[in-house]
PDB file of N, CA and C in Angstrom:
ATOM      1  N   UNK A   1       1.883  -7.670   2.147  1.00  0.00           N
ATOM      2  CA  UNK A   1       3.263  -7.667   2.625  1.00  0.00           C
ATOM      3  C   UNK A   1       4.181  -7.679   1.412  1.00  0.00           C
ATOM      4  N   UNK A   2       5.309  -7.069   1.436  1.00  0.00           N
ATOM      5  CA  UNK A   2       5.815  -6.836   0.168  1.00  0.00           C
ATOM      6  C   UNK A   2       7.162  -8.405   0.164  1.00  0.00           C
ATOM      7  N   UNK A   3       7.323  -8.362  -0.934  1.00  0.00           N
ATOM      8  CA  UNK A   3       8.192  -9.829  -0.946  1.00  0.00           C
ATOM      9  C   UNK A   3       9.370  -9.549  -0.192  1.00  0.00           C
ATOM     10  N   UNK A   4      10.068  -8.437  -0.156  1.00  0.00           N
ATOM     11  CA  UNK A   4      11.284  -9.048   1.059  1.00  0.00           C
ATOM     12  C   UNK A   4      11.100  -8.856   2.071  1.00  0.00           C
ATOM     13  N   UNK A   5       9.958  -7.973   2.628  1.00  0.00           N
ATOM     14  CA  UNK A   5       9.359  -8.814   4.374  1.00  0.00           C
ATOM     15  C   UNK A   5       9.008 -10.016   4.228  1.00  0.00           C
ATOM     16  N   UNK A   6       8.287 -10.793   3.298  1.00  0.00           N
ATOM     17  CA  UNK A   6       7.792 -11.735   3.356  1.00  0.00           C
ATOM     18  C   UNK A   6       8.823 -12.697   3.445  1.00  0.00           C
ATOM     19  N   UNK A   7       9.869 -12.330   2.769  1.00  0.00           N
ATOM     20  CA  UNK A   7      11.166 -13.231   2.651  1.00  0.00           C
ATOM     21  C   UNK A   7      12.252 -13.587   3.785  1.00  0.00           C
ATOM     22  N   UNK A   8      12.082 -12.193   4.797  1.00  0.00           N
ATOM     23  CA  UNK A   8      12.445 -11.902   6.082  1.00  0.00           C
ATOM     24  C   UNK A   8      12.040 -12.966   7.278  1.00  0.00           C
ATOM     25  N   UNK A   9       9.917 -13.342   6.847  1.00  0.00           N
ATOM     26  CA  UNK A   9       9.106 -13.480   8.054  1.00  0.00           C
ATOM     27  C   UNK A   9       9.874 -15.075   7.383  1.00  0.00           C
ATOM     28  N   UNK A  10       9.913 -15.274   6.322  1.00  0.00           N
ATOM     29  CA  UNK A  10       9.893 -16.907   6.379  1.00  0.00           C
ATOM     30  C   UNK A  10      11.601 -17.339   6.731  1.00  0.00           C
ATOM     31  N   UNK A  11      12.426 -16.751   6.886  1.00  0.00           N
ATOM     32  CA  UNK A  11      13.744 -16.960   7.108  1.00  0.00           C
ATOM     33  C   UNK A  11      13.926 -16.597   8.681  1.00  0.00           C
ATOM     34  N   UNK A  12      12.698 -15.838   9.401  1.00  0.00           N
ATOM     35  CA  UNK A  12      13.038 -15.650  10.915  1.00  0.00           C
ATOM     36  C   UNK A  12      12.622 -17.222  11.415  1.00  0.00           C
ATOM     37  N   UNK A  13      11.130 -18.086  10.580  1.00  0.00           N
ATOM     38  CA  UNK A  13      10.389 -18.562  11.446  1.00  0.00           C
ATOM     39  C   UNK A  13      11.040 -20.068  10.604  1.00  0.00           C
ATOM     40  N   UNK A  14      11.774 -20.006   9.232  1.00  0.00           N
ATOM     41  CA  UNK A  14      12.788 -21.616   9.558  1.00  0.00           C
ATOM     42  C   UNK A  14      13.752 -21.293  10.325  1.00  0.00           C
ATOM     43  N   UNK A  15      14.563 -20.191  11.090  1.00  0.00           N
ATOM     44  CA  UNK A  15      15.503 -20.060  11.623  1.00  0.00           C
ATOM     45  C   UNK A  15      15.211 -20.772  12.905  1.00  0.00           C
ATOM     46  N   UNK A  16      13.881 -20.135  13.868  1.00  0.00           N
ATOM     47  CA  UNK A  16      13.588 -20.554  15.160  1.00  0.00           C
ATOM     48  C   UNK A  16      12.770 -21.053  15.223  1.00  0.00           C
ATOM     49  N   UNK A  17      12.784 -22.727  15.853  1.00  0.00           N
ATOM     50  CA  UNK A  17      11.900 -23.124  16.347  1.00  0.00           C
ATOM     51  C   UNK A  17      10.463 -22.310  17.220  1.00  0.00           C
ATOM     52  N   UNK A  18      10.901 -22.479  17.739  1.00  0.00           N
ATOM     53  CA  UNK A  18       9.952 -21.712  19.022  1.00  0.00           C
ATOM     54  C   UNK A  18       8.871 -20.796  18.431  1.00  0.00           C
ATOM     55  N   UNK A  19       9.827 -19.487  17.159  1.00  0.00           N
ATOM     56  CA  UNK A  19       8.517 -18.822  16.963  1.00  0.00           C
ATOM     57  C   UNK A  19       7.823 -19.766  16.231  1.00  0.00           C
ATOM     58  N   UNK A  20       7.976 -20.872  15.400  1.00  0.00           N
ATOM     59  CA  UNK A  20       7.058 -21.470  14.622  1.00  0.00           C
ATOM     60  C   UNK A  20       6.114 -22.016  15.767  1.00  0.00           C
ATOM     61  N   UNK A  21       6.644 -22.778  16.608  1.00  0.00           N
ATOM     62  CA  UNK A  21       5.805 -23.411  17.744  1.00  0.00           C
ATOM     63  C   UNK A  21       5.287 -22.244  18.280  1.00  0.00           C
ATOM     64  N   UNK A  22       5.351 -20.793  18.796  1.00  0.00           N
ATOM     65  CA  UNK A  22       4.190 -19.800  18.916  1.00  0.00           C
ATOM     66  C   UNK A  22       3.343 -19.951  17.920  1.00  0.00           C
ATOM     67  N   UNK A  23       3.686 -19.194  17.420  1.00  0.00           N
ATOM     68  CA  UNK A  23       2.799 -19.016  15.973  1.00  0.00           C
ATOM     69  C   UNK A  23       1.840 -19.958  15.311  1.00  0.00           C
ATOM     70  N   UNK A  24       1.778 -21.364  15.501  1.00  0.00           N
ATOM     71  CA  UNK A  24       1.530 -22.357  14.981  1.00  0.00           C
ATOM     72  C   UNK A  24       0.739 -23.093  16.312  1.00  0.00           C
ATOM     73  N   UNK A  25       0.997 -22.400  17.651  1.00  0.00           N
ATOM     74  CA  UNK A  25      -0.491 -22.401  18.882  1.00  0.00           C
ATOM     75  C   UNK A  25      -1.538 -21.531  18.440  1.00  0.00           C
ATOM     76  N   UNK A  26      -1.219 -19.969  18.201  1.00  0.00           N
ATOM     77  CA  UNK A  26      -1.790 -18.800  17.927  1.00  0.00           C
ATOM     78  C   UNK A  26      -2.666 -18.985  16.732  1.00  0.00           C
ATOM     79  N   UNK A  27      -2.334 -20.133  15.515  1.00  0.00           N
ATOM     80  CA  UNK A  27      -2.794 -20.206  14.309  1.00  0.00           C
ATOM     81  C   UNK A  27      -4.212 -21.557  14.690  1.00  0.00           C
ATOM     82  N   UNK A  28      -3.653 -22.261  15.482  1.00  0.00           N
ATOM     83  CA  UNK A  28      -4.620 -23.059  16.153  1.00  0.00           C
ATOM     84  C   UNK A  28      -5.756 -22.798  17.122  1.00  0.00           C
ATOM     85  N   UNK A  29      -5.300 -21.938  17.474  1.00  0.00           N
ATOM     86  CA  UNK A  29      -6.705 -21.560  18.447  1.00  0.00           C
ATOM     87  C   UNK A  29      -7.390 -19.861  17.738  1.00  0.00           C
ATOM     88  N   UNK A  30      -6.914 -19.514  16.783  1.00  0.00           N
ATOM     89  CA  UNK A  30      -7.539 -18.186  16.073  1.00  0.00           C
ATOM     90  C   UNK A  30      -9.024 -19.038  15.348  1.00  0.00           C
ATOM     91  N   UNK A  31     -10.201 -17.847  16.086  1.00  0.00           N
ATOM     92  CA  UNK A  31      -9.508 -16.379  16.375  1.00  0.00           C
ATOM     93  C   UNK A  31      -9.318 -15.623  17.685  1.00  0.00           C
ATOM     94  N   UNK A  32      -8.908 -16.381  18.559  1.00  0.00           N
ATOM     95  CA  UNK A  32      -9.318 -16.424  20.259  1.00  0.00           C
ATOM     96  C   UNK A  32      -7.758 -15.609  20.383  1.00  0.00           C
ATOM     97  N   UNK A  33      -7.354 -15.075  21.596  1.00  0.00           N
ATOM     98  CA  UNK A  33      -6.103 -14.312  21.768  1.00  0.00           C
ATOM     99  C   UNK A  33      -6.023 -15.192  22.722  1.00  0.00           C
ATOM    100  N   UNK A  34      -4.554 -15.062  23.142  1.00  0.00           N
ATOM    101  CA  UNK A  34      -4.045 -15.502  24.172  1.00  0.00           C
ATOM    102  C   UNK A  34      -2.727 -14.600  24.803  1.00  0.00           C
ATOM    103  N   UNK A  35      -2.256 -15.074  25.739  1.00  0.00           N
ATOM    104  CA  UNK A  35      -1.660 -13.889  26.563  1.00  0.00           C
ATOM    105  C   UNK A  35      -0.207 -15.021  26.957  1.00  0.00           C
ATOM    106  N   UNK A  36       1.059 -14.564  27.070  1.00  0.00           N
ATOM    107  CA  UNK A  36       2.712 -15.124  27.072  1.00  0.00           C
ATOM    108  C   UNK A  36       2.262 -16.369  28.071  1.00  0.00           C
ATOM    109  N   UNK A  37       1.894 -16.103  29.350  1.00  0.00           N
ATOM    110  CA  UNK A  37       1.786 -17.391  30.005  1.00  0.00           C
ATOM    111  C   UNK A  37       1.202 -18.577  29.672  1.00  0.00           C
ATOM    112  N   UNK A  38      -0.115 -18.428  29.496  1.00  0.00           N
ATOM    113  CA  UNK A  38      -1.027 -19.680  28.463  1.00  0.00           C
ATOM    114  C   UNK A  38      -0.223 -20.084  27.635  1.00  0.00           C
ATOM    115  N   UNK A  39      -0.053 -19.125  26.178  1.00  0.00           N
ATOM    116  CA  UNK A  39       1.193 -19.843  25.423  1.00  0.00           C
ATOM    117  C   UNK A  39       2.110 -20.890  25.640  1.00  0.00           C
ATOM    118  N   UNK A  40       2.644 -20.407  26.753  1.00  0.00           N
ATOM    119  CA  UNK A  40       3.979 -20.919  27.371  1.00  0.00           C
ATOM    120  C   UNK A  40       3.964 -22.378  28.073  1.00  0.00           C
ATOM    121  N   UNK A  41       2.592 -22.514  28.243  1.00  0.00           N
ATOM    122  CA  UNK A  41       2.067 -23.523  29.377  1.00  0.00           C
ATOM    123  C   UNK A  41       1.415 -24.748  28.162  1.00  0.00           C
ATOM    124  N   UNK A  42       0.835 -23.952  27.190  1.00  0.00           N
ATOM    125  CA  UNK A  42       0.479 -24.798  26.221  1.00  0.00           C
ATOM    126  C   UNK A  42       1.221 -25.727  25.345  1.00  0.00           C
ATOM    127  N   UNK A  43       2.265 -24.573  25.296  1.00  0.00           N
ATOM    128  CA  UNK A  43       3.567 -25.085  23.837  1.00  0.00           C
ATOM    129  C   UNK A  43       4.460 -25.912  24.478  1.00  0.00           C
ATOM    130  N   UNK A  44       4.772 -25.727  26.444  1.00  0.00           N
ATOM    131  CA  UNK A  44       5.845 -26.519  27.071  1.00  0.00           C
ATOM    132  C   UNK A  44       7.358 -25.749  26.511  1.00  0.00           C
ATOM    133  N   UNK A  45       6.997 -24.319  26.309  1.00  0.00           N
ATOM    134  CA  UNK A  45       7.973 -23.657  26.288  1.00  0.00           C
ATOM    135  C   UNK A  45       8.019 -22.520  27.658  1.00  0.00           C
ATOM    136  N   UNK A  46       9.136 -21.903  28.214  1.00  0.00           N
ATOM    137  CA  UNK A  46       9.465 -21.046  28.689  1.00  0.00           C
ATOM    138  C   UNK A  46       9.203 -19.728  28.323  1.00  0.00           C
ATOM    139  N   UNK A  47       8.432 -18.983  29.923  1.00  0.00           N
ATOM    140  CA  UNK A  47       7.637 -17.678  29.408  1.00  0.00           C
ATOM    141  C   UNK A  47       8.615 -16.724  28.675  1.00  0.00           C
ATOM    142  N   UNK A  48      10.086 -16.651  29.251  1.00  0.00           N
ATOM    143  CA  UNK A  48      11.196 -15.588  28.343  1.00  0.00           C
ATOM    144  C   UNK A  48      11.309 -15.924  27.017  1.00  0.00           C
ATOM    145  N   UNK A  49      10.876 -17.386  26.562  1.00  0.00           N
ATOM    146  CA  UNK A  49      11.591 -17.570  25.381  1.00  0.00           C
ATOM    147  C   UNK A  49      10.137 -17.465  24.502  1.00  0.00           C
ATOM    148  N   UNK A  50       8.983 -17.528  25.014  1.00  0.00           N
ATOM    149  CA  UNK A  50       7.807 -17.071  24.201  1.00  0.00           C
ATOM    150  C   UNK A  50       7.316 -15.570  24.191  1.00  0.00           C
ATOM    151  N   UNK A  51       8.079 -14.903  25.089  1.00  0.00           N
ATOM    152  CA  UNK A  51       8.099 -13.169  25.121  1.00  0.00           C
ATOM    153  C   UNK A  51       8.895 -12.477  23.867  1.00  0.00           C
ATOM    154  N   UNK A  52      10.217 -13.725  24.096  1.00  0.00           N
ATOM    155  CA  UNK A  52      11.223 -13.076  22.988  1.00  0.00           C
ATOM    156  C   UNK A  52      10.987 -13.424  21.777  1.00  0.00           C
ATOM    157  N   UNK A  53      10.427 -14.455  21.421  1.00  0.00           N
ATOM    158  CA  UNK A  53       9.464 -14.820  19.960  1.00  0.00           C
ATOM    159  C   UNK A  53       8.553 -14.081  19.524  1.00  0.00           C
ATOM    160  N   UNK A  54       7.795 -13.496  20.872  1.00  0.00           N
ATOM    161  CA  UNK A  54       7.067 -12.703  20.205  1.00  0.00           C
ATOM    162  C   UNK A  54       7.495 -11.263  19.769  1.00  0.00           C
ATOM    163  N   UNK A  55       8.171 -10.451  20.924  1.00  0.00           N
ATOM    164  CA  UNK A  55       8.392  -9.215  21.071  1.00  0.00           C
ATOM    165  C   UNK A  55      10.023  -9.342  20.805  1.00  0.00           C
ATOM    166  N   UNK A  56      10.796 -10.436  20.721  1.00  0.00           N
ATOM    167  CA  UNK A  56      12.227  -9.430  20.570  1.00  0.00           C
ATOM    168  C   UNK A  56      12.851  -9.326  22.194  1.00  0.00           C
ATOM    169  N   UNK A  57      14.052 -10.054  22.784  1.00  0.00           N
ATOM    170  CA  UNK A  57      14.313 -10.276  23.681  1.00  0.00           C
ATOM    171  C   UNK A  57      16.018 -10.109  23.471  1.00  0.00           C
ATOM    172  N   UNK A  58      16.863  -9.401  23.660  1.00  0.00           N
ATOM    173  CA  UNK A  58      18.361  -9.569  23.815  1.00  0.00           C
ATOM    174  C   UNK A  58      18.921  -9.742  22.597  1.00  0.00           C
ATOM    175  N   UNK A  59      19.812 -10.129  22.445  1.00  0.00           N
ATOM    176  CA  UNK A  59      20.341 -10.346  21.285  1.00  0.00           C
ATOM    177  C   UNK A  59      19.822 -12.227  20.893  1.00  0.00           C
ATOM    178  N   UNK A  60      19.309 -12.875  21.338  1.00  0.00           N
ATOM    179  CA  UNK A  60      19.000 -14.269  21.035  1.00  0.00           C
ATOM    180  C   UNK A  60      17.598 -13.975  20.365  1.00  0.00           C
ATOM    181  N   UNK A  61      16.952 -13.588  20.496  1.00  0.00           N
ATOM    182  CA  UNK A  61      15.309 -13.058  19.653  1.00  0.00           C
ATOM    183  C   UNK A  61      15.365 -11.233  19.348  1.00  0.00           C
ATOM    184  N   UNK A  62      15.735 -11.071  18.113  1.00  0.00           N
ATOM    185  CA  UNK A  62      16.040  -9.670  17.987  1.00  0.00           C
ATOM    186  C   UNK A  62      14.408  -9.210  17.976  1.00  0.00           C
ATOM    187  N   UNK A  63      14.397  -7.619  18.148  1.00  0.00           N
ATOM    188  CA  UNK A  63      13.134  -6.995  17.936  1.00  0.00           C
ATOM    189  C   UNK A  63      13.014  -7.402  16.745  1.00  0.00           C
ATOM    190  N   UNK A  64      13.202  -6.910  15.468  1.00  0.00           N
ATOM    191  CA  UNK A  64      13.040  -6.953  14.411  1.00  0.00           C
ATOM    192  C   UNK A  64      12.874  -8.686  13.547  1.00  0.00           C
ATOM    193  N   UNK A  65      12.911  -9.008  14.000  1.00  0.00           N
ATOM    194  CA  UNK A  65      12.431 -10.551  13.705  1.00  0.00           C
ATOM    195  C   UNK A  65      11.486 -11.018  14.580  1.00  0.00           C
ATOM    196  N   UNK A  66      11.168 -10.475  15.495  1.00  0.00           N
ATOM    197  CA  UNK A  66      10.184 -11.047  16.684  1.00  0.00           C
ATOM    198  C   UNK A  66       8.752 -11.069  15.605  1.00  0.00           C
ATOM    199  N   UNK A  67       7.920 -12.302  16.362  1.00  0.00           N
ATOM    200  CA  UNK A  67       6.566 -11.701  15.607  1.00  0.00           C
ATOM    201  C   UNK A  67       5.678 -11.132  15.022  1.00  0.00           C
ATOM    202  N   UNK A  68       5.232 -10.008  16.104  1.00  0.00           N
ATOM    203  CA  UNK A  68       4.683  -8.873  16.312  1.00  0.00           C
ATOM    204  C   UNK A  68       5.224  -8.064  15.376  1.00  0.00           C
ATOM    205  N   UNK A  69       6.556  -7.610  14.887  1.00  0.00           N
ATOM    206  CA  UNK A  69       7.350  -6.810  14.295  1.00  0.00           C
ATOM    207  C   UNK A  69       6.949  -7.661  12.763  1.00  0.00           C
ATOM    208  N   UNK A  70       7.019  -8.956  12.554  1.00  0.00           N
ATOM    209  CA  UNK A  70       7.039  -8.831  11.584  1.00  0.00           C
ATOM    210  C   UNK A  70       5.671  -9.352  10.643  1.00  0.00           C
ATOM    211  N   UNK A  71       4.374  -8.983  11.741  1.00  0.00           N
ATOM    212  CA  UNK A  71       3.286  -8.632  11.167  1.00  0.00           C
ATOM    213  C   UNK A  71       2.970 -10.092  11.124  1.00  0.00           C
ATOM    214  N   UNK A  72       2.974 -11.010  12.037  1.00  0.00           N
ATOM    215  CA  UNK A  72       2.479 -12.451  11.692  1.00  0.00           C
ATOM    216  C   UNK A  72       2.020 -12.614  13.141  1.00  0.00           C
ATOM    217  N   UNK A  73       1.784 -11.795  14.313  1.00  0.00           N
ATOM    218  CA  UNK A  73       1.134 -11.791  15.334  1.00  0.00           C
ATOM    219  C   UNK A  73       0.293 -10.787  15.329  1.00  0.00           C
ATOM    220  N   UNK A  74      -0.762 -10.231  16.128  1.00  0.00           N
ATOM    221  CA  UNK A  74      -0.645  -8.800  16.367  1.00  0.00           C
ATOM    222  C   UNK A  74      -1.182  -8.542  18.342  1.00  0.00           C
ATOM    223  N   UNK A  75      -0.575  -7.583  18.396  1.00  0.00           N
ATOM    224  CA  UNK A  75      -0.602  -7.549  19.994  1.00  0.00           C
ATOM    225  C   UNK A  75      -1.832  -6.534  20.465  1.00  0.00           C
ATOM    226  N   UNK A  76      -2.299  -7.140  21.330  1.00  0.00           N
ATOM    227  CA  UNK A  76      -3.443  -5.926  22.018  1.00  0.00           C
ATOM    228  C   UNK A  76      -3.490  -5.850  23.537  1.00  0.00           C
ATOM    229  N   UNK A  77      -3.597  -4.797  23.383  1.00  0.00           N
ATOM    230  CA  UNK A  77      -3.536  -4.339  25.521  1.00  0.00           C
ATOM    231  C   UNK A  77      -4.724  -4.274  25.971  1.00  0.00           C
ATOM    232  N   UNK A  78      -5.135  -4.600  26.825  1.00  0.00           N
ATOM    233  CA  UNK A  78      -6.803  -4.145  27.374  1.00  0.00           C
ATOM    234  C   UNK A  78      -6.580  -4.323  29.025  1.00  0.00           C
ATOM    235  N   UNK A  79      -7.142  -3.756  29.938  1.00  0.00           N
ATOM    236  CA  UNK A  79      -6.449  -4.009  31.325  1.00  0.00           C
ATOM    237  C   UNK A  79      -5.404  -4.014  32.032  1.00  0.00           C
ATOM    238  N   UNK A  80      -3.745  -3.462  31.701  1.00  0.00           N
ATOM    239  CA  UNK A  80      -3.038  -4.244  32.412  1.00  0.00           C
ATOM    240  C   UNK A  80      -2.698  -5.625  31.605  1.00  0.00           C
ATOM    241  N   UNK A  81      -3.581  -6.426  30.976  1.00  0.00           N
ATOM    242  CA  UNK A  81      -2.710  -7.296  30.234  1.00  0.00           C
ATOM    243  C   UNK A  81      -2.605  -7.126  28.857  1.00  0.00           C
ATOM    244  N   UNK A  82      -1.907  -8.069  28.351  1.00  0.00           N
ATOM    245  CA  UNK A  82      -1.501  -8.282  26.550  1.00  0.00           C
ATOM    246  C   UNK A  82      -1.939  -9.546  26.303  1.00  0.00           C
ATOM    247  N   UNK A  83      -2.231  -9.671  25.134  1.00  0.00           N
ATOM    248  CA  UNK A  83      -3.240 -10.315  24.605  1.00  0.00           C
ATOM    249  C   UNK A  83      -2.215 -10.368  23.087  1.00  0.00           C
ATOM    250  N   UNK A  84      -2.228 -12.008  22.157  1.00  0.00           N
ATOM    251  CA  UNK A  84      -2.069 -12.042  21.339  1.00  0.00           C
ATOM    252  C   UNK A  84      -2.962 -12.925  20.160  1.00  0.00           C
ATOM    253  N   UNK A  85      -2.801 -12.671  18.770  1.00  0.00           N
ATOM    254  CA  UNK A  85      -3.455 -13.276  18.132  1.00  0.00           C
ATOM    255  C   UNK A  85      -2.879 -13.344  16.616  1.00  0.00           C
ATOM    256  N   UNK A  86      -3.149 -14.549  16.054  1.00  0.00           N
ATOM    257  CA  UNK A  86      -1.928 -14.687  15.142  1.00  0.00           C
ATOM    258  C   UNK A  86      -3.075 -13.940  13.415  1.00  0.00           C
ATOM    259  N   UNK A  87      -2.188 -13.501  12.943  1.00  0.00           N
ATOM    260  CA  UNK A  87      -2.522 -12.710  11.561  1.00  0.00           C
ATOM    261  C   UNK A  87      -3.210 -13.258  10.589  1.00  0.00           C
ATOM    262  N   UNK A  88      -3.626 -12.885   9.100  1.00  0.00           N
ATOM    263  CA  UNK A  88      -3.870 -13.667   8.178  1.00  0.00           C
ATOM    264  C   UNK A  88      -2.864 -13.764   7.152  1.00  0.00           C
ATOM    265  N   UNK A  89      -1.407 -13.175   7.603  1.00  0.00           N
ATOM    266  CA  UNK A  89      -0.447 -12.979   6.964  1.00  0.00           C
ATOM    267  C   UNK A  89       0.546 -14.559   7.464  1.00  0.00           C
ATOM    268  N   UNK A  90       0.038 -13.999   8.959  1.00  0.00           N
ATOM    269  CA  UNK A  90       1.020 -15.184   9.625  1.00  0.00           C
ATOM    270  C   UNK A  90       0.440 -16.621   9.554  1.00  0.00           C
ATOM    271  N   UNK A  91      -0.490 -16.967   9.378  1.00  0.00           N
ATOM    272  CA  UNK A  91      -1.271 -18.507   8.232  1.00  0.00           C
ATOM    273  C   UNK A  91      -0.687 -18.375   7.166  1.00  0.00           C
ATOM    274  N   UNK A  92      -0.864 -17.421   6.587  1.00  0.00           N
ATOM    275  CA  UNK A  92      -0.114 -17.654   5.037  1.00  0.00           C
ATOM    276  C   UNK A  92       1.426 -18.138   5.206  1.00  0.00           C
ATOM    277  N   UNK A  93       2.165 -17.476   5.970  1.00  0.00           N
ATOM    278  CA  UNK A  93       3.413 -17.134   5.848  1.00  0.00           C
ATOM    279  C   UNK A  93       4.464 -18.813   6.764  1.00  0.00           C
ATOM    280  N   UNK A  94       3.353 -18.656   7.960  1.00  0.00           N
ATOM    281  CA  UNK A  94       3.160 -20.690   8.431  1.00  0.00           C
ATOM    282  C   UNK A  94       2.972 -22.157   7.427  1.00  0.00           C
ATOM    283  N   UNK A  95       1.782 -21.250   6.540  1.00  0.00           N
ATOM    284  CA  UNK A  95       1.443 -22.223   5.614  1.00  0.00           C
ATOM    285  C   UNK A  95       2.700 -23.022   4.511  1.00  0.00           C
ATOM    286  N   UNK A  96       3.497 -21.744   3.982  1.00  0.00           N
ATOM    287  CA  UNK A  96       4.261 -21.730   3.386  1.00  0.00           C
ATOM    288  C   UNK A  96       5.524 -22.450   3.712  1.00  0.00           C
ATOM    289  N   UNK A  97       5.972 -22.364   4.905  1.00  0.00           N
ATOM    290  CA  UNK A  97       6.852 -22.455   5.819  1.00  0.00           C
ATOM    291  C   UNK A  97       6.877 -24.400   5.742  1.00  0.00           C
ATOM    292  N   UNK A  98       5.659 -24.624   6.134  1.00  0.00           N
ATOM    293  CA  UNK A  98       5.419 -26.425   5.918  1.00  0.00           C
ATOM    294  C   UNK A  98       4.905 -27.063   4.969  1.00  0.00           C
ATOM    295  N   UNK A  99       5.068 -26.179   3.481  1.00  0.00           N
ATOM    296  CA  UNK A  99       4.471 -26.902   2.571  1.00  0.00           C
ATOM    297  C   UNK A  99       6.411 -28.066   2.184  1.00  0.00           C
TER     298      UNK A  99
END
């Protein structure tokens, strides 16, 4: 990851709670995926506000800061559902975040 994405991912995830609390379920149970509802049920957050952490929701979770976008999730489809799983970028980039 080049340093000003990297500089990007760590200024989206002190900005918002929430994605750290995604990200930081996803980093805990890797390398297993999980899918918005589980998340949501796990963290005691709300499924819109763990959709928009991940993927970018309205103007309150932009695309471009969402997770997925910034390479510290990655998303997979299989069936009809989505499936997530957190990166080896997004440990690093977590790690950093709480040193």
């Amino acid at each position: 990851m080049a340093e000003a994405e990297e500089a990007v991912a760590i200024f989206s995830l002190r900005k918002s709670r929430i994605r750290r609390t995604v990200l930081g379920y996803l980093i805990s149970i890797y390398p297993s995926t999980s899918y918005a509802s589980e998340i949501a049920r796990k963290t005691r957050l709300r499924v819109t506000d763990v959709c928009g952490a991940l993927n970018g929701l309205s103007d309150r979770f932009k695309k471009e800061n969402s997770l997925v976008d910034l390479n510290l999730v990655e998303k997979t489809e299989k069936d009809n559902y989505v499936f997530y799983r957190a990166t080896e970028q997004g440990h690093k980039t977590l790690s950093i975040i709480r040193e």
